[in-house]
C-alpha atoms as a PDB file:
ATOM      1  CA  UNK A   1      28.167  24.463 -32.371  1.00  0.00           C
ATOM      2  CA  UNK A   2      28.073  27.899 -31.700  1.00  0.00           C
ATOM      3  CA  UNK A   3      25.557  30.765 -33.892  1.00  0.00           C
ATOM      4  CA  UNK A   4      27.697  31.875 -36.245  1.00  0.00           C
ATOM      5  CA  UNK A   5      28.334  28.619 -37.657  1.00  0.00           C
ATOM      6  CA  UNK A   6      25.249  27.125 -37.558  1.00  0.00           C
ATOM      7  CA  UNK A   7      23.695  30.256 -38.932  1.00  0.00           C
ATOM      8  CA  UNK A   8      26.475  29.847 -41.580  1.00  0.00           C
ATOM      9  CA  UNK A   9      25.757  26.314 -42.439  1.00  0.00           C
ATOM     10  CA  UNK A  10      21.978  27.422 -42.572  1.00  0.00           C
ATOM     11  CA  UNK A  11      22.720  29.416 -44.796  1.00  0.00           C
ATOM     12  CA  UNK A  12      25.360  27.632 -47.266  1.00  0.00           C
ATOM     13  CA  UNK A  13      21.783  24.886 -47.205  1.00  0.00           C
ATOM     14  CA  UNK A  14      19.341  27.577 -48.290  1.00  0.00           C
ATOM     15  CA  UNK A  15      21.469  28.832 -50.925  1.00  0.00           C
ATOM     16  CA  UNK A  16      22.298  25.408 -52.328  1.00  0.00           C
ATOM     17  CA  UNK A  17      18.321  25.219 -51.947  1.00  0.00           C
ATOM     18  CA  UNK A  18      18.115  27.987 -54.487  1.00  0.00           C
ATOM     19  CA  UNK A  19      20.884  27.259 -56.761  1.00  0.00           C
ATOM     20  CA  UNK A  20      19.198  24.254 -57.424  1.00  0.00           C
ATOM     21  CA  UNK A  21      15.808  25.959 -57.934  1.00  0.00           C
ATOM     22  CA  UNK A  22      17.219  28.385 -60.249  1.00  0.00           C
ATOM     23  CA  UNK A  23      18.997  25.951 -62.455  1.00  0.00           C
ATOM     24  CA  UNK A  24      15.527  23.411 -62.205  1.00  0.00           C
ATOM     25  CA  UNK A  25      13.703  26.534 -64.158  1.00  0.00           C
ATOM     26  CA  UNK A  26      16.112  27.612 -66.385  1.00  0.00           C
ATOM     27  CA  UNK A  27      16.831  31.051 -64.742  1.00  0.00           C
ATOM     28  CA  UNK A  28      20.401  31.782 -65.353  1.00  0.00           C
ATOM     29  CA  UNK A  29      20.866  35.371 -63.955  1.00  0.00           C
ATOM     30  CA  UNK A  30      19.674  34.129 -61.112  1.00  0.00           C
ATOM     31  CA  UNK A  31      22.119  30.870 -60.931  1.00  0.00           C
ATOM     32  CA  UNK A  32      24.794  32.514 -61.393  1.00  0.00           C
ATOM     33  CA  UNK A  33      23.887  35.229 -58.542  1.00  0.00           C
ATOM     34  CA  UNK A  34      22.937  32.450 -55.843  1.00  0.00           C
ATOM     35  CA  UNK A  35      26.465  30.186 -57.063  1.00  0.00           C
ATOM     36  CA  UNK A  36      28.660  33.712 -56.664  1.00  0.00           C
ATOM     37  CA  UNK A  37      26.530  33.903 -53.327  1.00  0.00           C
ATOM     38  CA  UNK A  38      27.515  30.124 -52.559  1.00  0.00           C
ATOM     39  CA  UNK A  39      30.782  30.522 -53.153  1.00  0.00           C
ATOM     40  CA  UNK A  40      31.296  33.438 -50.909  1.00  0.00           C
ATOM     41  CA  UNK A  41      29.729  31.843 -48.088  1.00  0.00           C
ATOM     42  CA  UNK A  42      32.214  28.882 -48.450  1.00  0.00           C
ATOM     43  CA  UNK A  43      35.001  31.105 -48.718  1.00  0.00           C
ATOM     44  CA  UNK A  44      33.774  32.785 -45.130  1.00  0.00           C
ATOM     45  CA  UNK A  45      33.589  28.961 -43.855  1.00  0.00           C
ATOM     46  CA  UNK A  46      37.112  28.556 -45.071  1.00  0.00           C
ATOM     47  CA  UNK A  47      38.326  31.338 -43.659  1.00  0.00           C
ATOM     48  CA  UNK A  48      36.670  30.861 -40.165  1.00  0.00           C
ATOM     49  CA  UNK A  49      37.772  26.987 -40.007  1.00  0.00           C
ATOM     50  CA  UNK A  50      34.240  25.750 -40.428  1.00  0.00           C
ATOM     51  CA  UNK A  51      33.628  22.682 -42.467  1.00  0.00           C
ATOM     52  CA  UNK A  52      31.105  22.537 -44.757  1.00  0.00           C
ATOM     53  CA  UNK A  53      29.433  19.571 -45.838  1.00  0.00           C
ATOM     54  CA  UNK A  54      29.933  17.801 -42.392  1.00  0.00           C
ATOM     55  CA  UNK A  55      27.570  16.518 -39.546  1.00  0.00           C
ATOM     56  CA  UNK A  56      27.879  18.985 -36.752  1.00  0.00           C
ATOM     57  CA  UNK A  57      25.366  17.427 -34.589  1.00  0.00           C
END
């Protein structure tokens, strides 16, 4: 795997991390920041033929 995509899927995880933690408290704004944030980074996967959501190891 070379560093762009892992430092893609790294971050794809963190911001899931987030977007969980922000919807665990309630925070909204924030939510809906860190999902447009998720959804950008899977639309760079996309476009760069990197699979999210699958075992690169």
């Amino acid at each position: 795997m070379d560093a762009f995509t892992a430092g893609l899927l790294q971050r794809i995880r963190a911001t899931e991390s987030d977007l969980t933690m922000a919807r665990e408290t309630g925070d909204d704004f924030l939510a809906e920041v860190e999902q447009a944030e998720l959804d950008d980074l899977h639309r760079l996967a996309a476009e760069h033929g990197v699979q999210v959501g699958v075992s690169h190891v």
